[in-house]
N, C-alpha and C. Protein backbone atom coordinates (compact mmCIF):
# COMPACT_ATOMS: atom_id res chain seq x y z
N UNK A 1 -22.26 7.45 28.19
CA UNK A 1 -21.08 8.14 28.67
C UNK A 1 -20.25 8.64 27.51
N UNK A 2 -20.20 7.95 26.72
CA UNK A 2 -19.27 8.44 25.32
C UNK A 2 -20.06 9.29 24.65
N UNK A 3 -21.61 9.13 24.40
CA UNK A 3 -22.53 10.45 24.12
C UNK A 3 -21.83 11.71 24.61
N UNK A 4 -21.09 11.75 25.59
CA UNK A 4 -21.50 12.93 26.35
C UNK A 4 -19.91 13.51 26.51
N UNK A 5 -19.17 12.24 26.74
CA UNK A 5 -18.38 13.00 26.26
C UNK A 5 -17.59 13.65 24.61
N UNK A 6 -18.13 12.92 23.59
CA UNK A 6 -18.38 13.59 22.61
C UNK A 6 -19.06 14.96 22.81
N UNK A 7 -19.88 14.87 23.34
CA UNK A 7 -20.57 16.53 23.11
C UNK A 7 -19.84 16.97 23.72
N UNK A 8 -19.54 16.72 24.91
CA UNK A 8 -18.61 18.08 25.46
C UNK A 8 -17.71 18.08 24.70
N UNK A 9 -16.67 17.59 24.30
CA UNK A 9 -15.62 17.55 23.49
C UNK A 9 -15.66 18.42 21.88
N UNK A 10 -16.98 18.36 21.35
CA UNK A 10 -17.51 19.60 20.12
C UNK A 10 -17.55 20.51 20.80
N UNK A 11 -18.53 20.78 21.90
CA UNK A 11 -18.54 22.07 22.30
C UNK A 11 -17.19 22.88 22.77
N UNK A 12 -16.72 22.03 23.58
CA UNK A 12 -15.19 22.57 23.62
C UNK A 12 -14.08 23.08 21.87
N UNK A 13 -14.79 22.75 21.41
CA UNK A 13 -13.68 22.98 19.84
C UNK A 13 -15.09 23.91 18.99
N UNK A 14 -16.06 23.97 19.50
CA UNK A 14 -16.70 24.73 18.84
C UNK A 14 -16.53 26.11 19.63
N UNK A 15 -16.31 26.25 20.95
CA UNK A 15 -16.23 27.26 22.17
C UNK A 15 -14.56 27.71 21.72
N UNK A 16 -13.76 27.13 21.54
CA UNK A 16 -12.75 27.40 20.79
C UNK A 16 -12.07 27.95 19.72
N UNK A 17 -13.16 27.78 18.45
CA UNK A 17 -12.98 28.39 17.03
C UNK A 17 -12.85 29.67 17.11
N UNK A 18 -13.78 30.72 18.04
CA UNK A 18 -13.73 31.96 18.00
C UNK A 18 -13.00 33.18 18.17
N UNK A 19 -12.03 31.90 19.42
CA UNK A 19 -10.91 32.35 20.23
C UNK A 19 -9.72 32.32 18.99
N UNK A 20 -9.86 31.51 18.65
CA UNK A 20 -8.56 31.40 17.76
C UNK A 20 -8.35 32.32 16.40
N UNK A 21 -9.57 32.96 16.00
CA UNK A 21 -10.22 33.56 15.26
C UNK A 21 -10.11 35.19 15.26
N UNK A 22 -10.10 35.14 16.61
CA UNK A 22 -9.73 36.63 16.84
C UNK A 22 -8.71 37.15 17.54
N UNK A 23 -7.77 35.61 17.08
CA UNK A 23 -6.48 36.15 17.33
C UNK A 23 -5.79 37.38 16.28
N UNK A 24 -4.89 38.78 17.01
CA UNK A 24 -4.58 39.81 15.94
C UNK A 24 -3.25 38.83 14.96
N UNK A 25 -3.70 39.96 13.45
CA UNK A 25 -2.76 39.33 12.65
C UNK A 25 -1.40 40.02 13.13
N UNK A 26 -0.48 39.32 13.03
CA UNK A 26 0.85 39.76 12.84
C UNK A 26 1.16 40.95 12.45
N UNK A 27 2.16 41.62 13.08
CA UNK A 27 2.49 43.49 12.31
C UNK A 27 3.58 42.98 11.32
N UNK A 28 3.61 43.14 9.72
CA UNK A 28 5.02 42.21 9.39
C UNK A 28 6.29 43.22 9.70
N UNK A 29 6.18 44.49 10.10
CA UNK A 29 7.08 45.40 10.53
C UNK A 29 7.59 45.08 11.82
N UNK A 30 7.51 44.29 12.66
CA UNK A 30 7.88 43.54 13.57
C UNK A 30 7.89 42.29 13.62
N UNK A 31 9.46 41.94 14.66
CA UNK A 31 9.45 40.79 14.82
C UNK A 31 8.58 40.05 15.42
N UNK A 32 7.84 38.34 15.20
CA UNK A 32 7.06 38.05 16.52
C UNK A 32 8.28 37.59 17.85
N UNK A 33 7.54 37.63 19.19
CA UNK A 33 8.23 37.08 20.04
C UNK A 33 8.09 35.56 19.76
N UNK A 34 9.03 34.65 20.73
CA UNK A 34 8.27 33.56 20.60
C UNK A 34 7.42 33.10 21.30
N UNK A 35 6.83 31.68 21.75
CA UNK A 35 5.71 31.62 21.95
C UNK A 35 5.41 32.01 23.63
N UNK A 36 6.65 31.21 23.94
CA UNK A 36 7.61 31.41 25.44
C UNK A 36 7.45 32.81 25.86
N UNK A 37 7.76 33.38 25.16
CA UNK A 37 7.78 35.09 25.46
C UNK A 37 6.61 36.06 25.52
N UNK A 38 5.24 35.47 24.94
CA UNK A 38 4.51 36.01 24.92
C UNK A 38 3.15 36.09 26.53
N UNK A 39 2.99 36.77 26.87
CA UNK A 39 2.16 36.96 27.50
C UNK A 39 0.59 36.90 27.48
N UNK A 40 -0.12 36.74 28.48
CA UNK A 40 -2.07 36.92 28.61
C UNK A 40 -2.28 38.30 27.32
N UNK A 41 -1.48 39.37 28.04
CA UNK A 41 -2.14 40.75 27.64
C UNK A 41 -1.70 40.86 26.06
N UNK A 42 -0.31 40.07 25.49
CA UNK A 42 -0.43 40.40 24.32
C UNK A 42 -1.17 39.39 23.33
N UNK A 43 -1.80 38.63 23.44
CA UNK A 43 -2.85 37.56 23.18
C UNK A 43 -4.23 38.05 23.27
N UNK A 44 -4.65 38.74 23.15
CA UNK A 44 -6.11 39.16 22.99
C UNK A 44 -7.12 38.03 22.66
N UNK A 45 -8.16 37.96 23.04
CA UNK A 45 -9.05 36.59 23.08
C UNK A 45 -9.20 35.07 23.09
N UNK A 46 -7.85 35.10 24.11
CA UNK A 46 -8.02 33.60 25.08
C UNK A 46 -8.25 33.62 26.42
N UNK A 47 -9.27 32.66 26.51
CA UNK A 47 -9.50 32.67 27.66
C UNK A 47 -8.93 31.42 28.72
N UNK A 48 -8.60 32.86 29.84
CA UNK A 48 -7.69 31.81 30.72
C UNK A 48 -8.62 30.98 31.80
N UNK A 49 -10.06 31.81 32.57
CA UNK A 49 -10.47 31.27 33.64
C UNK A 49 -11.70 31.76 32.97
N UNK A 50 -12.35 30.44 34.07
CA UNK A 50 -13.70 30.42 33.97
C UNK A 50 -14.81 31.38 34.92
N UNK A 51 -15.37 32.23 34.77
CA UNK A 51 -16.35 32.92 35.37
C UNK A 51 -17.31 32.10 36.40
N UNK A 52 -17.78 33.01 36.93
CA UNK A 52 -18.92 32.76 38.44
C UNK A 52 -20.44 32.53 37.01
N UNK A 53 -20.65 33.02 36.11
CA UNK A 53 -21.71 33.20 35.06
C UNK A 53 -21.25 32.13 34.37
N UNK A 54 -20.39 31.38 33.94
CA UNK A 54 -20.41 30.36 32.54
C UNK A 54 -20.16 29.15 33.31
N UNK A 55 -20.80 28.28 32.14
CA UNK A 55 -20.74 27.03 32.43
C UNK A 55 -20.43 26.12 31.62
N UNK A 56 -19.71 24.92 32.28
CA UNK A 56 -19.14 23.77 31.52
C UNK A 56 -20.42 23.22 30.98
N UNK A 57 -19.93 23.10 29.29
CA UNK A 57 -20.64 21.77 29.11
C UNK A 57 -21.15 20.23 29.39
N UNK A 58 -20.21 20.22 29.80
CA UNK A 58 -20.29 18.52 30.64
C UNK A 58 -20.61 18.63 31.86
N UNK A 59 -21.04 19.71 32.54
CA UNK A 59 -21.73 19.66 33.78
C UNK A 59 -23.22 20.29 33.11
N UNK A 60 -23.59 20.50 32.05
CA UNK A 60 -24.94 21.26 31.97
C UNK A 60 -25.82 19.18 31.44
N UNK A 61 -24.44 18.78 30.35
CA UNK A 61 -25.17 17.59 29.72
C UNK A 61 -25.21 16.63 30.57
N UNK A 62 -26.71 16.06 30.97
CA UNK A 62 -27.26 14.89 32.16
C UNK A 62 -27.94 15.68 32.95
N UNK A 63 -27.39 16.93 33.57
CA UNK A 63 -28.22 17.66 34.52
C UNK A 63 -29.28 17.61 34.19
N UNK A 64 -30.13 17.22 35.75
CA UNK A 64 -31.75 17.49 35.57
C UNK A 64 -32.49 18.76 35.23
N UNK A 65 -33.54 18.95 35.12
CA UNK A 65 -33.84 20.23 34.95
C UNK A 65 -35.80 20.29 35.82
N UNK A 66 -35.36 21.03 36.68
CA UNK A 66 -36.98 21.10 37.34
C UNK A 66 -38.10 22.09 36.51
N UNK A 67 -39.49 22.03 37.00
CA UNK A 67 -39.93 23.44 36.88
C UNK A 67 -40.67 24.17 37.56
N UNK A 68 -41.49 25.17 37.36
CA UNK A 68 -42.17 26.05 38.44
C UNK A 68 -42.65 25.43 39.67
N UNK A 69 -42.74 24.00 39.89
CA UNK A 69 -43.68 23.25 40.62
C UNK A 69 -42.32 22.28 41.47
N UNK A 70 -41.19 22.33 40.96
CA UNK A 70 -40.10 21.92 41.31
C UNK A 70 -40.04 20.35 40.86
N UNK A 71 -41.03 19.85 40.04
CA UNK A 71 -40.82 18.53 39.82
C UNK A 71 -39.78 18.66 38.40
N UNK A 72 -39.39 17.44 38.76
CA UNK A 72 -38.34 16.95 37.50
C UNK A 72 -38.97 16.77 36.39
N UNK A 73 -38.93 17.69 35.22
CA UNK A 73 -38.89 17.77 33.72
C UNK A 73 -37.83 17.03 32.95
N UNK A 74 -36.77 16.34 33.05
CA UNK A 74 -35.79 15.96 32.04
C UNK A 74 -34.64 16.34 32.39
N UNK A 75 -33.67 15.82 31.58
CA UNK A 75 -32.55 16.47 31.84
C UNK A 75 -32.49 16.50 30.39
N UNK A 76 -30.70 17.58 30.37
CA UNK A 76 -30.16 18.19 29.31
C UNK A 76 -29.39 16.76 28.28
N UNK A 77 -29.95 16.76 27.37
CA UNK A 77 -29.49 15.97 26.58
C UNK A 77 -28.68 16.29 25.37
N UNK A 78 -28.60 17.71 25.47
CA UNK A 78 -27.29 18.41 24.46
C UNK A 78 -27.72 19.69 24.55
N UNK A 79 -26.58 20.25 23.75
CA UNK A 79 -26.55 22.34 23.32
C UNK A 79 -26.77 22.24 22.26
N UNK A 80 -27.61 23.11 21.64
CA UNK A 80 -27.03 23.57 20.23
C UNK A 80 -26.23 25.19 20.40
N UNK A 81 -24.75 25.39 19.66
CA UNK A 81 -24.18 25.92 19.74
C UNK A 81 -24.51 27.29 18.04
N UNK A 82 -25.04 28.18 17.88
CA UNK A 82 -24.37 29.08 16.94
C UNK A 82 -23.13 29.04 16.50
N UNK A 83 -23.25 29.78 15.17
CA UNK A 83 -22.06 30.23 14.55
C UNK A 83 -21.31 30.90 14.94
N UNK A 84 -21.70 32.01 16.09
CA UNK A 84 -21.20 33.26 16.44
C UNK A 84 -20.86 32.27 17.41
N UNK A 85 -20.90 31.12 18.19
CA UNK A 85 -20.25 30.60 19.32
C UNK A 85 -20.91 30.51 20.88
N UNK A 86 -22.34 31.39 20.59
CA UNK A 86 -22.92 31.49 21.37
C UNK A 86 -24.19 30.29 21.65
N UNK A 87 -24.45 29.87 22.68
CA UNK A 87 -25.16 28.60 23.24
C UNK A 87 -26.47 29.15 22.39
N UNK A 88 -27.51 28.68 21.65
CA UNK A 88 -28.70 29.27 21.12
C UNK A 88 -29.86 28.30 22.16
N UNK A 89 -29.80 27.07 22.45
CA UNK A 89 -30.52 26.24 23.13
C UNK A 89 -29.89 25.10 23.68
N UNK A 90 -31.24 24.58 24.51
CA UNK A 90 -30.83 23.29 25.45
C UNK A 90 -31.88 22.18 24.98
N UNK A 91 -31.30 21.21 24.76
CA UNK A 91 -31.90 20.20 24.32
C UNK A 91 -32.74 19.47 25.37
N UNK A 92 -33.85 19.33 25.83
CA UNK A 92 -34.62 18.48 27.38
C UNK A 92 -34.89 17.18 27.00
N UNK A 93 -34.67 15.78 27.43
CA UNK A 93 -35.62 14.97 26.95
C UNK A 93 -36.30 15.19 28.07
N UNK A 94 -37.82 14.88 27.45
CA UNK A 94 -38.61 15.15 28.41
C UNK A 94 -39.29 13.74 28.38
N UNK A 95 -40.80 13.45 29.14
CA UNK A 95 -41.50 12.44 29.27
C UNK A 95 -40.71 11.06 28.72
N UNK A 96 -41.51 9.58 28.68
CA UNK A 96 -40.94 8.45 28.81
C UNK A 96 -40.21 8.04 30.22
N UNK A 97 -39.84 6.65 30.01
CA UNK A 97 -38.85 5.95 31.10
C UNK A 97 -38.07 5.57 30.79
N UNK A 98 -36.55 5.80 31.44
CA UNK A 98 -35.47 5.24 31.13
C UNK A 98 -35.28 5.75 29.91
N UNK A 99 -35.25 6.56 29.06
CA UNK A 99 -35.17 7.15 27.65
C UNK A 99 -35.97 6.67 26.74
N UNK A 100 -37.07 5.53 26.82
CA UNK A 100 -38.08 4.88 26.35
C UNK A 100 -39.37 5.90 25.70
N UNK A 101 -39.57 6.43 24.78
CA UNK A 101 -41.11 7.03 24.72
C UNK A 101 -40.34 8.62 24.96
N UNK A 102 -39.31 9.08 25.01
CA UNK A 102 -38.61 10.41 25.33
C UNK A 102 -39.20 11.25 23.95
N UNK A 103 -38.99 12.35 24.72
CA UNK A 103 -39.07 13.58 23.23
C UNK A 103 -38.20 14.27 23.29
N UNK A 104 -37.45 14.72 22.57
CA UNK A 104 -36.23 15.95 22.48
C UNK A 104 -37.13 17.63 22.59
N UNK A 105 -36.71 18.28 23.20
CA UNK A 105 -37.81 19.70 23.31
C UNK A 105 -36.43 20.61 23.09
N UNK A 106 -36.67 21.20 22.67
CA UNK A 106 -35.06 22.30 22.41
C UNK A 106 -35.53 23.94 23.28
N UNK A 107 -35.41 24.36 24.33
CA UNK A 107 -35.57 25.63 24.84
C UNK A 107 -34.66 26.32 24.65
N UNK A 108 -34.77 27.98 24.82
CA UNK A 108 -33.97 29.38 24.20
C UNK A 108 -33.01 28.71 25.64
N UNK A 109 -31.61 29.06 25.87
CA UNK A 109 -30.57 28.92 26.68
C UNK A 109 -31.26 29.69 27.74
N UNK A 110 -31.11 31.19 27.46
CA UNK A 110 -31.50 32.06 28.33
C UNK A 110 -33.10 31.82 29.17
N UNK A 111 -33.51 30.65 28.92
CA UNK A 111 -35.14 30.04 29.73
C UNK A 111 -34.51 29.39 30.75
N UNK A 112 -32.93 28.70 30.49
CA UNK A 112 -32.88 27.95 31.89
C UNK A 112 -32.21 29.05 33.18
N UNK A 113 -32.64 28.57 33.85
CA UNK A 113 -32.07 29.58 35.28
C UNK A 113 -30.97 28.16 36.07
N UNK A 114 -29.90 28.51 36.07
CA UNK A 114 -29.15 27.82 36.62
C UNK A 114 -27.98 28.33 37.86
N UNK A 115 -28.08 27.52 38.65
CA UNK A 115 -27.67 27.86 39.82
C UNK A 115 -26.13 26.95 40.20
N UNK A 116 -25.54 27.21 40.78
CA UNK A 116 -24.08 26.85 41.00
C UNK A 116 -24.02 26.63 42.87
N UNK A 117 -23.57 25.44 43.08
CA UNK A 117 -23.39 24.91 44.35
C UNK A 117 -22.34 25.92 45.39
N UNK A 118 -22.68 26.85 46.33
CA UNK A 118 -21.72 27.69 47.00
C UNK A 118 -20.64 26.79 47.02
N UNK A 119 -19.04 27.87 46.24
CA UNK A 119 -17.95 27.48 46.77
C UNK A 119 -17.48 25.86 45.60
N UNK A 120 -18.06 25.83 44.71
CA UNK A 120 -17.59 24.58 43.81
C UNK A 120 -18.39 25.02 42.64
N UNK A 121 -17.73 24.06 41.37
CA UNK A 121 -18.01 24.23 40.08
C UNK A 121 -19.07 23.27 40.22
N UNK A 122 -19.61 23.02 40.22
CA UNK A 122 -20.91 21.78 40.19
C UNK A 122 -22.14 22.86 40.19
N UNK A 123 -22.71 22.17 39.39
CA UNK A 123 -24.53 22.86 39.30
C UNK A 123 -25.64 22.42 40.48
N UNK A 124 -26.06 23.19 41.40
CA UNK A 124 -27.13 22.93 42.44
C UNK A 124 -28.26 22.92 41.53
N UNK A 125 -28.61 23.39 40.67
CA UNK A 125 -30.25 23.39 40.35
C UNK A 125 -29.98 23.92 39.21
N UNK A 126 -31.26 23.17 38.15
CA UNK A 126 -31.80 24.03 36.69
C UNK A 126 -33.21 24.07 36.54
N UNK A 127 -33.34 25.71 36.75
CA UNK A 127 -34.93 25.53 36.32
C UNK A 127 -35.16 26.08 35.45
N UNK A 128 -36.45 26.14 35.07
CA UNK A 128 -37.43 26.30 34.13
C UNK A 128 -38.63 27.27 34.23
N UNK A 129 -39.49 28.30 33.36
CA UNK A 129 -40.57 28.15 34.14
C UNK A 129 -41.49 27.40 33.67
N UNK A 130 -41.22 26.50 32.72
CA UNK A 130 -42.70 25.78 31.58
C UNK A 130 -42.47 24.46 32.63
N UNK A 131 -43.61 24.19 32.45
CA UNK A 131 -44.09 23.22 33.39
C UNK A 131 -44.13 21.70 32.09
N UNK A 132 -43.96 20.39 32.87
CA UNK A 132 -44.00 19.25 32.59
C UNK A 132 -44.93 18.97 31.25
N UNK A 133 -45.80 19.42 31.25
CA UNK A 133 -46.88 19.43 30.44
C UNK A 133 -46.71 20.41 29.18
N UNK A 134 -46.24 21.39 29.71
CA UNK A 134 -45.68 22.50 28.29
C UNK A 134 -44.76 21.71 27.87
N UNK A 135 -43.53 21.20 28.55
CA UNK A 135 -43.06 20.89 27.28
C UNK A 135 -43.33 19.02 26.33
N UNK A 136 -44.37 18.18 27.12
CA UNK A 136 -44.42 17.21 26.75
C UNK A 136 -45.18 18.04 24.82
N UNK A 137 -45.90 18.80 25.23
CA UNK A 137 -46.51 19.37 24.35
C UNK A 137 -46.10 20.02 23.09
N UNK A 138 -44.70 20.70 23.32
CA UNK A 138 -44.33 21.71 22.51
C UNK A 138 -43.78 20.71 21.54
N UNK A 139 -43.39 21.26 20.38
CA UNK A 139 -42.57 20.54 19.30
C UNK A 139 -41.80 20.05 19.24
N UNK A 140 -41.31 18.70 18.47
CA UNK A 140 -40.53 18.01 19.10
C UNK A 140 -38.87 18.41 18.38
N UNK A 141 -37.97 18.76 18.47
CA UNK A 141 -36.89 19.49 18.25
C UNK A 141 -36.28 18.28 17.26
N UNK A 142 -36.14 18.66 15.90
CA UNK A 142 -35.10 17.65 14.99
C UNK A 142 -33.90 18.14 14.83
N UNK A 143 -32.98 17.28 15.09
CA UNK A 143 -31.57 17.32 14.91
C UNK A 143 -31.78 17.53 12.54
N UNK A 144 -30.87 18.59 12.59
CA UNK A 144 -30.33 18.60 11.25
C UNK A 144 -29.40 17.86 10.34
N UNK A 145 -30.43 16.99 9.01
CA UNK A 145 -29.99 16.06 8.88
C UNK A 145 -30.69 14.57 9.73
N UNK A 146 -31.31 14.37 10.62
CA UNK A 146 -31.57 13.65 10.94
C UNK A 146 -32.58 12.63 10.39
N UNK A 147 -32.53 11.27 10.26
CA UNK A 147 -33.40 10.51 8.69
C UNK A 147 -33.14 11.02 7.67
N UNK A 148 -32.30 12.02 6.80
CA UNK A 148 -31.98 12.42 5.89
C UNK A 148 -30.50 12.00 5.73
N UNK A 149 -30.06 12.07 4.14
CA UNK A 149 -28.91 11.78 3.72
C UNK A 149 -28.53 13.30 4.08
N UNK A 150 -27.26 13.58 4.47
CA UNK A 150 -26.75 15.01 4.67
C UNK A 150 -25.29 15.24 4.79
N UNK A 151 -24.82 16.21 4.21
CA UNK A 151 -23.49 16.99 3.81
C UNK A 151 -22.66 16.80 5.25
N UNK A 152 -21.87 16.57 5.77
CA UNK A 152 -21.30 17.29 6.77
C UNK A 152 -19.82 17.56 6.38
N UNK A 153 -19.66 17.49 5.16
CA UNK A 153 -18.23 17.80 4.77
C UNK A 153 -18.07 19.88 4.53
N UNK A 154 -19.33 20.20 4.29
CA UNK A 154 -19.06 21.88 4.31
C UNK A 154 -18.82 22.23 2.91
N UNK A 155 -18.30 21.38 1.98
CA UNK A 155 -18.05 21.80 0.64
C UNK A 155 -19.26 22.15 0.17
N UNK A 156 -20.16 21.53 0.21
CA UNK A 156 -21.44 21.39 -0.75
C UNK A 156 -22.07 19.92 -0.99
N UNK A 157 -20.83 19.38 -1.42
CA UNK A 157 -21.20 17.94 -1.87
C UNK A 157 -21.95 16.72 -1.12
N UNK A 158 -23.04 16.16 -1.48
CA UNK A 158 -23.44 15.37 -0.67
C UNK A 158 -22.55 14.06 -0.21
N UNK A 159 -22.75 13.58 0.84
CA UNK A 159 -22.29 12.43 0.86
C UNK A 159 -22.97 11.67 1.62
N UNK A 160 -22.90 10.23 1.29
CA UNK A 160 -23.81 9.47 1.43
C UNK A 160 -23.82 9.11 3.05
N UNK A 161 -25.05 8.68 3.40
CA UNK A 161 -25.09 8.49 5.38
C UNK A 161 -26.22 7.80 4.76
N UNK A 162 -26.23 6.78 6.01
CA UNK A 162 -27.09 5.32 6.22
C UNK A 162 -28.62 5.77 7.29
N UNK A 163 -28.48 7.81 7.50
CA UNK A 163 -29.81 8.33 8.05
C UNK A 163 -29.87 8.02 9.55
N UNK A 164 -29.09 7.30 10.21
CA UNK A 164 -28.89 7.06 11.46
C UNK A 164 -29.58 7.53 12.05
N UNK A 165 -30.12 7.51 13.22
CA UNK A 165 -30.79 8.71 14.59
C UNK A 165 -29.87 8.47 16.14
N UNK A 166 -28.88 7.46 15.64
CA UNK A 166 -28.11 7.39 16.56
C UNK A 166 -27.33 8.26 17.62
N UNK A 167 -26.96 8.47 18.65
CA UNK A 167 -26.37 9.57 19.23
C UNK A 167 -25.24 9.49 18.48
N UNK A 168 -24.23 9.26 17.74
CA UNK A 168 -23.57 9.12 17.37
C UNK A 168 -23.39 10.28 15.80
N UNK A 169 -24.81 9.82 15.27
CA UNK A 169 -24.71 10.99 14.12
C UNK A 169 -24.98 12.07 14.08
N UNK A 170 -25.30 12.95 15.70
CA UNK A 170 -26.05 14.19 15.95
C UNK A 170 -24.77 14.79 15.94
């Protein structure tokens, strides 16, 4: 549960950076209003509501995911998010029990077909078309950094990590 809500919680501040990013600079030939005063329309790239097309993170992470045959393949066990802010993939564990013997499979975003429950934010269905077997098969997706000592400070500089594979260090 804290897995997950961690991820949603990055994705939300990673879904965020962009917005804030393309906020316009200041005219210094004008005053600003204050914050009170400002409006949707003079704010250019925040978003107020959520679309019939997008979806919460924390409703995609746990969701099952079927495929052509309608049997259960896995569920979503994370996003990986781009730079540009855009979802690049979905993380499946696939095969094993109980998370036992699991493989991480990473598919393009745009492979899942996802469907929305008439009339509520909740997800009715995620499919697929690769079947159970494609993806026990396909490669197994490594988190960056993972068994490796690795940077996450952004400077350059290494810093030291104990290589974890924990959900915790993804």
């Amino acid at each position: 549960m804290i897995k997950r809500t961690l991820t949603a919680t990055a994705i939300a501040a990673a879904l965020a950076v962009p917005a804030f990013a393309q906020q316009p600079a200041a005219n210094p030939g004008m005053a600003s209003p204050s914050s009170a005063q400002q409006s949707s329309s003079q704010n250019p790239g925040f978003v107020q509501n959520q679309s019939a097309n997008e979806w919460r993170g924390s409703k995609l992470i746990g969701a099952s995911v079927y495929g052509p045959d309608n049997a259960s393949i896995g569920e979503i066990s994370d996003v990986i998010i781009g730079s540009d802010g855009s979802i690049k993939a979905a993380v499946i564990g696939v095969g094993g029990f109980l998370g036992v013997g699991q493989k991480d499979v990473a598919v393009p975003f745009d492979a899942l077909n996802v469907t929305r429950t008439p009339d509520s934010n909740s997800i009715n269905k995620i499919t697929v078309s690769y079947t159970k077997d494609q993806l026990k098969s396909a490669p197994q997706f490594a988190y960056l950094g993972t068994g490796s000592n690795a940077s996450t400070t952004g400077s350059g500089s290494s810093s030291s990590t104990s290589g974890s594979t924990s959900p915790m260090s993804r």
